[in-house]
C-alpha atoms as a PDB file:
ATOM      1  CA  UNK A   1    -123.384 -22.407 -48.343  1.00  0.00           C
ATOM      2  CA  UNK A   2    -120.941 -19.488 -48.353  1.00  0.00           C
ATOM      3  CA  UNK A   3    -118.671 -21.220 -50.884  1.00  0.00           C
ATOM      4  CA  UNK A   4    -121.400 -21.960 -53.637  1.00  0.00           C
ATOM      5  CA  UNK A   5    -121.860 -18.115 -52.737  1.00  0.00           C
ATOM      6  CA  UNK A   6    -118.114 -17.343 -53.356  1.00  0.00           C
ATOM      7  CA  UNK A   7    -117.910 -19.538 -56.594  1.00  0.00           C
ATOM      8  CA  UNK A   8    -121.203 -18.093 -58.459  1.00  0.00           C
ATOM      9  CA  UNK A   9    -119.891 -14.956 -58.226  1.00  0.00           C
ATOM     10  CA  UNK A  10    -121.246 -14.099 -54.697  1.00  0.00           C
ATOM     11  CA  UNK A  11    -119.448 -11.655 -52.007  1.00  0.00           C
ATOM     12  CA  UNK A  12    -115.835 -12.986 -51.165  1.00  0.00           C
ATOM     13  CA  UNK A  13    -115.485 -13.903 -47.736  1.00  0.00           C
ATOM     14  CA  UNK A  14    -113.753 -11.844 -45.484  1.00  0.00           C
ATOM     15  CA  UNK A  15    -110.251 -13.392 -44.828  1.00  0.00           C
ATOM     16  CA  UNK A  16    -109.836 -13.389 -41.143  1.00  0.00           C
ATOM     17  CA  UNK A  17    -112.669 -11.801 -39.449  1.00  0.00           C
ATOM     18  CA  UNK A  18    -112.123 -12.946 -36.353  1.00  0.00           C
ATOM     19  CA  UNK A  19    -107.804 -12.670 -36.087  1.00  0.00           C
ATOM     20  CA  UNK A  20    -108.003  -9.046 -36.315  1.00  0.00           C
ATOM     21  CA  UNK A  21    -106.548  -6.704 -33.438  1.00  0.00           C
ATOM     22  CA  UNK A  22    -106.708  -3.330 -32.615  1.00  0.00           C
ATOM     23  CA  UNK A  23    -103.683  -2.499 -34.649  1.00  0.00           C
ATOM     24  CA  UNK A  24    -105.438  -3.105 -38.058  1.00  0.00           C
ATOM     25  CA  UNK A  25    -108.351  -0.786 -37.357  1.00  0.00           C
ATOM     26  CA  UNK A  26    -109.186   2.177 -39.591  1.00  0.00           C
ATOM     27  CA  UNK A  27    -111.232   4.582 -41.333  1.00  0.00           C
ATOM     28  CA  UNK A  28    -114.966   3.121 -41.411  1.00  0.00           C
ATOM     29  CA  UNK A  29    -113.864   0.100 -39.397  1.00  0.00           C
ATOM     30  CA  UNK A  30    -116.524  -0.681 -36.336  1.00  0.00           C
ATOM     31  CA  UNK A  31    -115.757  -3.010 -33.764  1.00  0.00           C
ATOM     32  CA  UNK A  32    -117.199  -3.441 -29.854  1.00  0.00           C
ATOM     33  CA  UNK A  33    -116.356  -1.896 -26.622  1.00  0.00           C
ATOM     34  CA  UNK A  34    -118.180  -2.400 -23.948  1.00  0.00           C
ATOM     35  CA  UNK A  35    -121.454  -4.001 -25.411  1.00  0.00           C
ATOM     36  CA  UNK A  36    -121.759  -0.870 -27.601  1.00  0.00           C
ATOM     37  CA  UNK A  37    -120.219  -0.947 -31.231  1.00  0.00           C
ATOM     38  CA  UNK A  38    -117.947   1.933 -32.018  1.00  0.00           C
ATOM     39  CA  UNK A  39    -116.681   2.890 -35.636  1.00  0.00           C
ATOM     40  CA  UNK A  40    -113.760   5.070 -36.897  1.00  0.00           C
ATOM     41  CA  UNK A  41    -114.457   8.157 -37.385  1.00  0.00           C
ATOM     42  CA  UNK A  42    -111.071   9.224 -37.714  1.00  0.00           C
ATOM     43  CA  UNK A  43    -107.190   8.248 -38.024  1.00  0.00           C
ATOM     44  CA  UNK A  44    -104.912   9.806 -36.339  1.00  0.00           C
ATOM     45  CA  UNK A  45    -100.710   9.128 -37.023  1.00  0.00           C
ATOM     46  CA  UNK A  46     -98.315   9.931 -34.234  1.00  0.00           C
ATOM     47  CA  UNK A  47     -94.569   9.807 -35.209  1.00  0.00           C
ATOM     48  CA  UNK A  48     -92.432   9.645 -31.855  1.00  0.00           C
ATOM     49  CA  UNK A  49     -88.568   9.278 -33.562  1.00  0.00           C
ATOM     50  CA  UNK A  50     -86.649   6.944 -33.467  1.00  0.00           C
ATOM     51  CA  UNK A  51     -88.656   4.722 -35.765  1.00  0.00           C
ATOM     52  CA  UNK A  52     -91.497   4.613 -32.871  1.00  0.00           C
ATOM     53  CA  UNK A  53     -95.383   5.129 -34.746  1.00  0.00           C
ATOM     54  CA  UNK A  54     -98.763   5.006 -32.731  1.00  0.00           C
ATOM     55  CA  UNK A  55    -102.377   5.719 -33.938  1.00  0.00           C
ATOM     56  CA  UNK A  56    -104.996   6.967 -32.220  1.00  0.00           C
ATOM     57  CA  UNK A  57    -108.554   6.685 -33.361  1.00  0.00           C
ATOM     58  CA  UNK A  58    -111.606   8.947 -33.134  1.00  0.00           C
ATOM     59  CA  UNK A  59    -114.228   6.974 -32.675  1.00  0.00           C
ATOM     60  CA  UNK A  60    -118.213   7.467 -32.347  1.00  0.00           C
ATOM     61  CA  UNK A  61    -121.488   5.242 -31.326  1.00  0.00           C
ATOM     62  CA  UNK A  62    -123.539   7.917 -33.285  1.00  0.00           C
ATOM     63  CA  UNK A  63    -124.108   9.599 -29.425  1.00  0.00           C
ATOM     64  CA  UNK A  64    -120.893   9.979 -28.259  1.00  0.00           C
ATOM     65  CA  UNK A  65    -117.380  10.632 -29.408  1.00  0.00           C
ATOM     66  CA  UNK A  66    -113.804   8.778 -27.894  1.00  0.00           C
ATOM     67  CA  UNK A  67    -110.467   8.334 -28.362  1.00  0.00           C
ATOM     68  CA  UNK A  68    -108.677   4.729 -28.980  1.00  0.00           C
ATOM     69  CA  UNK A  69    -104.888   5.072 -28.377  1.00  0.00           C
ATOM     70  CA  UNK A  70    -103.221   2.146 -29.615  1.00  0.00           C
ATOM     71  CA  UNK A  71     -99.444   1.306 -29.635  1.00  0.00           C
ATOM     72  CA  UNK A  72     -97.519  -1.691 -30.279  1.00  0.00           C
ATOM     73  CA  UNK A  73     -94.390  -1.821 -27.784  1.00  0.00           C
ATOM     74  CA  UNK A  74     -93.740  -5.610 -27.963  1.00  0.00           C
ATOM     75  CA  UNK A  75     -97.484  -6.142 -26.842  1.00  0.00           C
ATOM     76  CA  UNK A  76    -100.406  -3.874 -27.768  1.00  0.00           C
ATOM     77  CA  UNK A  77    -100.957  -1.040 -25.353  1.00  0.00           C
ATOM     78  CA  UNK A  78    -104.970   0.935 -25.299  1.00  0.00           C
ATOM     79  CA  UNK A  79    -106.212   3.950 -23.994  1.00  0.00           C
ATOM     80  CA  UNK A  80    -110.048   4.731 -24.203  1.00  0.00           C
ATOM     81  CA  UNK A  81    -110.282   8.307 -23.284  1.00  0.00           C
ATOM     82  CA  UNK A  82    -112.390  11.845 -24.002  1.00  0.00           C
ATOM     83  CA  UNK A  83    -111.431  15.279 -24.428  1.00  0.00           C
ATOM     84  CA  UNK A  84    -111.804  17.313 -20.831  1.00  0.00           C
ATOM     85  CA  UNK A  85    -111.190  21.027 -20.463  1.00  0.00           C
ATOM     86  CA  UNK A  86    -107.580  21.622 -19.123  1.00  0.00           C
ATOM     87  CA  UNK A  87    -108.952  23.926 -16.203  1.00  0.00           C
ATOM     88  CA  UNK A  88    -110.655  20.626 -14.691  1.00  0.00           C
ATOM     89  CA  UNK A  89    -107.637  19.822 -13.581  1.00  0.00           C
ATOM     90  CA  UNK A  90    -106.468  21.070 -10.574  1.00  0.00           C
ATOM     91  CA  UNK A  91    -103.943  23.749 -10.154  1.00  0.00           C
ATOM     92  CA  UNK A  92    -102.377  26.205 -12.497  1.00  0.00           C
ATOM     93  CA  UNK A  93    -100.834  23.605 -15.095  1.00  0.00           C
ATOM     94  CA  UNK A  94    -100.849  25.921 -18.259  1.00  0.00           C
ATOM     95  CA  UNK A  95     -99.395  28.837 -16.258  1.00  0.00           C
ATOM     96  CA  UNK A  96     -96.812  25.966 -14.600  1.00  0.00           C
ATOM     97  CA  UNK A  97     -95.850  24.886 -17.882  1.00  0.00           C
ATOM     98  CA  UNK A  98     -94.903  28.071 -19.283  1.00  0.00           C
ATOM     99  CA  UNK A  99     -93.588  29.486 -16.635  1.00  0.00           C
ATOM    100  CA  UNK A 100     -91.180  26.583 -15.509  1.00  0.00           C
ATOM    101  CA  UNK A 101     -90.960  24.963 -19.000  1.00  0.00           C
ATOM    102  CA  UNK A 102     -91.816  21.508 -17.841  1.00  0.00           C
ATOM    103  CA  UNK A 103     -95.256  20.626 -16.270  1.00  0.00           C
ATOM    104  CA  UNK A 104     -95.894  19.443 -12.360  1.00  0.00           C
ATOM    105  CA  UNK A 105     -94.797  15.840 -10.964  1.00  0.00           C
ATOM    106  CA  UNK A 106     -98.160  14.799 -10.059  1.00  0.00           C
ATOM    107  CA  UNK A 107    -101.546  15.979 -10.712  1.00  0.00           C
ATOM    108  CA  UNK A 108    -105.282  15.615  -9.408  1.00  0.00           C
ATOM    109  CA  UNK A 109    -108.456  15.158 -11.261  1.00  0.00           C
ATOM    110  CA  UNK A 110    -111.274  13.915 -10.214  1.00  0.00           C
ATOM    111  CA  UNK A 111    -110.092  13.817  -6.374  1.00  0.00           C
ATOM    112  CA  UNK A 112    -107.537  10.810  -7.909  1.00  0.00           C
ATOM    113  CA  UNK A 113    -103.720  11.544  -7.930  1.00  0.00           C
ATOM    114  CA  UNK A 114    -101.699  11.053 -11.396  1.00  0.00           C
ATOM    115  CA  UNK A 115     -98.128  10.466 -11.433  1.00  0.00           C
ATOM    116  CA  UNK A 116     -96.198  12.080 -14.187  1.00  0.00           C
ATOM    117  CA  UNK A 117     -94.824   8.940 -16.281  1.00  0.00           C
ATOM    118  CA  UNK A 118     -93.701  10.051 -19.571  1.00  0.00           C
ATOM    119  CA  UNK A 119     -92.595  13.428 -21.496  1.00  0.00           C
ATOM    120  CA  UNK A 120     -92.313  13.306 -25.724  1.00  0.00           C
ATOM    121  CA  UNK A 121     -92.388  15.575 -28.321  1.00  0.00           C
ATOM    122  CA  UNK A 122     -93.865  14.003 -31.692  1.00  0.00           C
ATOM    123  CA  UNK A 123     -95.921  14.801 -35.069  1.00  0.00           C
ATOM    124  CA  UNK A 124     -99.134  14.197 -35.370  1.00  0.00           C
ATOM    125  CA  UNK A 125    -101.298  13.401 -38.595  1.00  0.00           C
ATOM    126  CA  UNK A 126    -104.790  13.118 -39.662  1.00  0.00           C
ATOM    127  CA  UNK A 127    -104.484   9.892 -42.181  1.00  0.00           C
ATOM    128  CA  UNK A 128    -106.308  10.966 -45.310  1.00  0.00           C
ATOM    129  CA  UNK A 129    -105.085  15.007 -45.159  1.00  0.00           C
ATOM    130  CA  UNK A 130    -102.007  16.381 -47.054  1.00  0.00           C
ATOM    131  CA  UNK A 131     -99.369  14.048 -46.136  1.00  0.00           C
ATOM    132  CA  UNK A 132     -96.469  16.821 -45.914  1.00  0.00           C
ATOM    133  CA  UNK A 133     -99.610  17.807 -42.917  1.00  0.00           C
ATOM    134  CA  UNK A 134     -97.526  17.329 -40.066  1.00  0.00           C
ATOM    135  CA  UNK A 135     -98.174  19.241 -36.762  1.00  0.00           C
ATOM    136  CA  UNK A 136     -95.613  19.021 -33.883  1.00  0.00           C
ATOM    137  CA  UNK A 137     -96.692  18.720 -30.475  1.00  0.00           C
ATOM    138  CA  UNK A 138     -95.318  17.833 -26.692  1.00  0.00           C
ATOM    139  CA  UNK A 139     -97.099  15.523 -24.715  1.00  0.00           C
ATOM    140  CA  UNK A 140     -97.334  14.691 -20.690  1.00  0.00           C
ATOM    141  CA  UNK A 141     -98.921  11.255 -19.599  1.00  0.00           C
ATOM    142  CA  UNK A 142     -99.666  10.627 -16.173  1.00  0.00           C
ATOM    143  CA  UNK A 143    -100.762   7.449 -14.582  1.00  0.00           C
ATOM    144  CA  UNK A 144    -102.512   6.672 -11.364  1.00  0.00           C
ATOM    145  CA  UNK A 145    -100.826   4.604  -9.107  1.00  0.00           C
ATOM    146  CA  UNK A 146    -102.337   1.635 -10.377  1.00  0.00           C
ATOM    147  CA  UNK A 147    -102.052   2.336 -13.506  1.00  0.00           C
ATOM    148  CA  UNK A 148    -105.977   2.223 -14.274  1.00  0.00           C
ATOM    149  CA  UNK A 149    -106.213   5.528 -15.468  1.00  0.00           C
ATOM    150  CA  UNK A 150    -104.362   7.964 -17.373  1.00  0.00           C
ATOM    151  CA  UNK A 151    -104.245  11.671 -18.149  1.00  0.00           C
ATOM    152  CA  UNK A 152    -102.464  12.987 -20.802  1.00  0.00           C
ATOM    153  CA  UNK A 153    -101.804  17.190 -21.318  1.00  0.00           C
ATOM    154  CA  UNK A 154    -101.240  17.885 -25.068  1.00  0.00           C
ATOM    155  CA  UNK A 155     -99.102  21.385 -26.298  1.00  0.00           C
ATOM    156  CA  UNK A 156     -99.605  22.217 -29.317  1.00  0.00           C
ATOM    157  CA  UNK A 157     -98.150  26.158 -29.206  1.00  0.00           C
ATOM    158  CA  UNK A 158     -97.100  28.665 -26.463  1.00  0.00           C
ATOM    159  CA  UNK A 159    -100.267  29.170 -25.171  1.00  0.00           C
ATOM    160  CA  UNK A 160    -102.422  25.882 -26.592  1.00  0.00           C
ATOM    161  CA  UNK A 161    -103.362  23.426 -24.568  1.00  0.00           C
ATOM    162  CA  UNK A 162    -105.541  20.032 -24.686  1.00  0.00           C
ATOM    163  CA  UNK A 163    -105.970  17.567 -21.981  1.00  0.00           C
ATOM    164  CA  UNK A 164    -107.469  14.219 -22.047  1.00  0.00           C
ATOM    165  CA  UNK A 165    -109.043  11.195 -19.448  1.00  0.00           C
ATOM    166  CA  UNK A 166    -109.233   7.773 -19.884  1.00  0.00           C
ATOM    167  CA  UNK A 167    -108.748   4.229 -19.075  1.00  0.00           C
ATOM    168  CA  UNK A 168    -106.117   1.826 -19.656  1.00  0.00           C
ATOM    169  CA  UNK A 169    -107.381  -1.235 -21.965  1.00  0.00           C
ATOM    170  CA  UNK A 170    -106.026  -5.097 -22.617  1.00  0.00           C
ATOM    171  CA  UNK A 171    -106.304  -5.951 -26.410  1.00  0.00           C
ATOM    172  CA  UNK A 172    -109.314  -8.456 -25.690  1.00  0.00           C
ATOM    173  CA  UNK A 173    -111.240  -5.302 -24.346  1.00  0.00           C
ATOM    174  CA  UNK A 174    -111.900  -4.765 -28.341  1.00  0.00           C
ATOM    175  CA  UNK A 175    -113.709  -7.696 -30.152  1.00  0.00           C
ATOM    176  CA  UNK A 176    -115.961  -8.127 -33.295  1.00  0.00           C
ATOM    177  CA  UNK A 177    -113.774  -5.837 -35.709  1.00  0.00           C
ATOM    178  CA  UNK A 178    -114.673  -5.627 -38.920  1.00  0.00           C
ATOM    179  CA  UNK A 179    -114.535  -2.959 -42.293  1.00  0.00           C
ATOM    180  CA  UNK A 180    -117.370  -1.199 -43.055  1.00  0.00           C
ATOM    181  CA  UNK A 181    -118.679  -3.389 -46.431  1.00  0.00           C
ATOM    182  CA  UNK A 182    -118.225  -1.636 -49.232  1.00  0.00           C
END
């Protein structure tokens, strides 16, 4: 039926609706999570060096707003977090910070321990804005031990500060993607 559709001057059919991964999400793209569907509200570009990219998407399900980290280091690696006010965590990790120039080893939120794993600076951009738009930025993520859960603690000045909570995702977590139509 489709292809009398596609040869009377119908809609085209989408060319692979159902091979699509997290990596070719983007703006106006919805896709599901948890039995809820989820579009992109945003793109966000993260340059890391060394010829190392990640995006992150902002995404909503018209309640409530996330974050989709995706990376591809030989295999696709997802975060699914949200925005939490720095002073949630415990301790004084701003003040440690600036005071010792580096933040602490491990971490508690949530009465659950995170374990310092990584330290980069990078650029971030928001896809669609000036493209010479380039803010620079350190970043700390933390892990629990079983690597479930992460925290990440974002600097984007002296004294500014973000923090984020989420959950480690496999690729498969993410089905159904698809552009908004046109």
């Amino acid at each position: 039926m489709s292809l009398f559709k596609n040869l009377f001057g119908g809609k085209k059919e989408d060319p692979k609706p159902f091979s699509r991964t997290p990596l070719d999400l983007d703006l106006g793209y919805i896709f599901e999570y948890d039995m809820q569907s989820w579009e992109v509200m945003a793109v966000y570009e993260y340059d890391w060096g060394d010829e190392d990219f990640s995006k992150e998407f902002k995404v909503s399900d018209g309640q409530n707003t996330y974050y989709l980290s995706v990376e591809d280091d030989d295999e696709i690696e997802m975060t699914w977090s949200k925005k939490i006010p720095l002073r949630s965590i415990e301790g004084p990790i701003a003040q440690q910070i600036e005071e010792d120039e580096r933040p602490p080893e491990t971490i508690v939120y949530e009465s659950r321990t995170y374990y310092l794993d990584e330290e980069s600076a990078g650029y971030f951009h928001e896809k669609g804005s000036d493209e010479n738009a380039w803010a620079e930025f350190m970043v700390w993520d933390y892990y629990d031990k079983k690597e479930e859960y992460q925290l990440s603690i974002e600097q984007w000045g002296p004294r500014s500060f973000e923090a984020s909570h989420g959950k480690v995702l496999k690729s498969y977590e993410i089905s159904d993607i698809l552009p908004r139509e046109q």
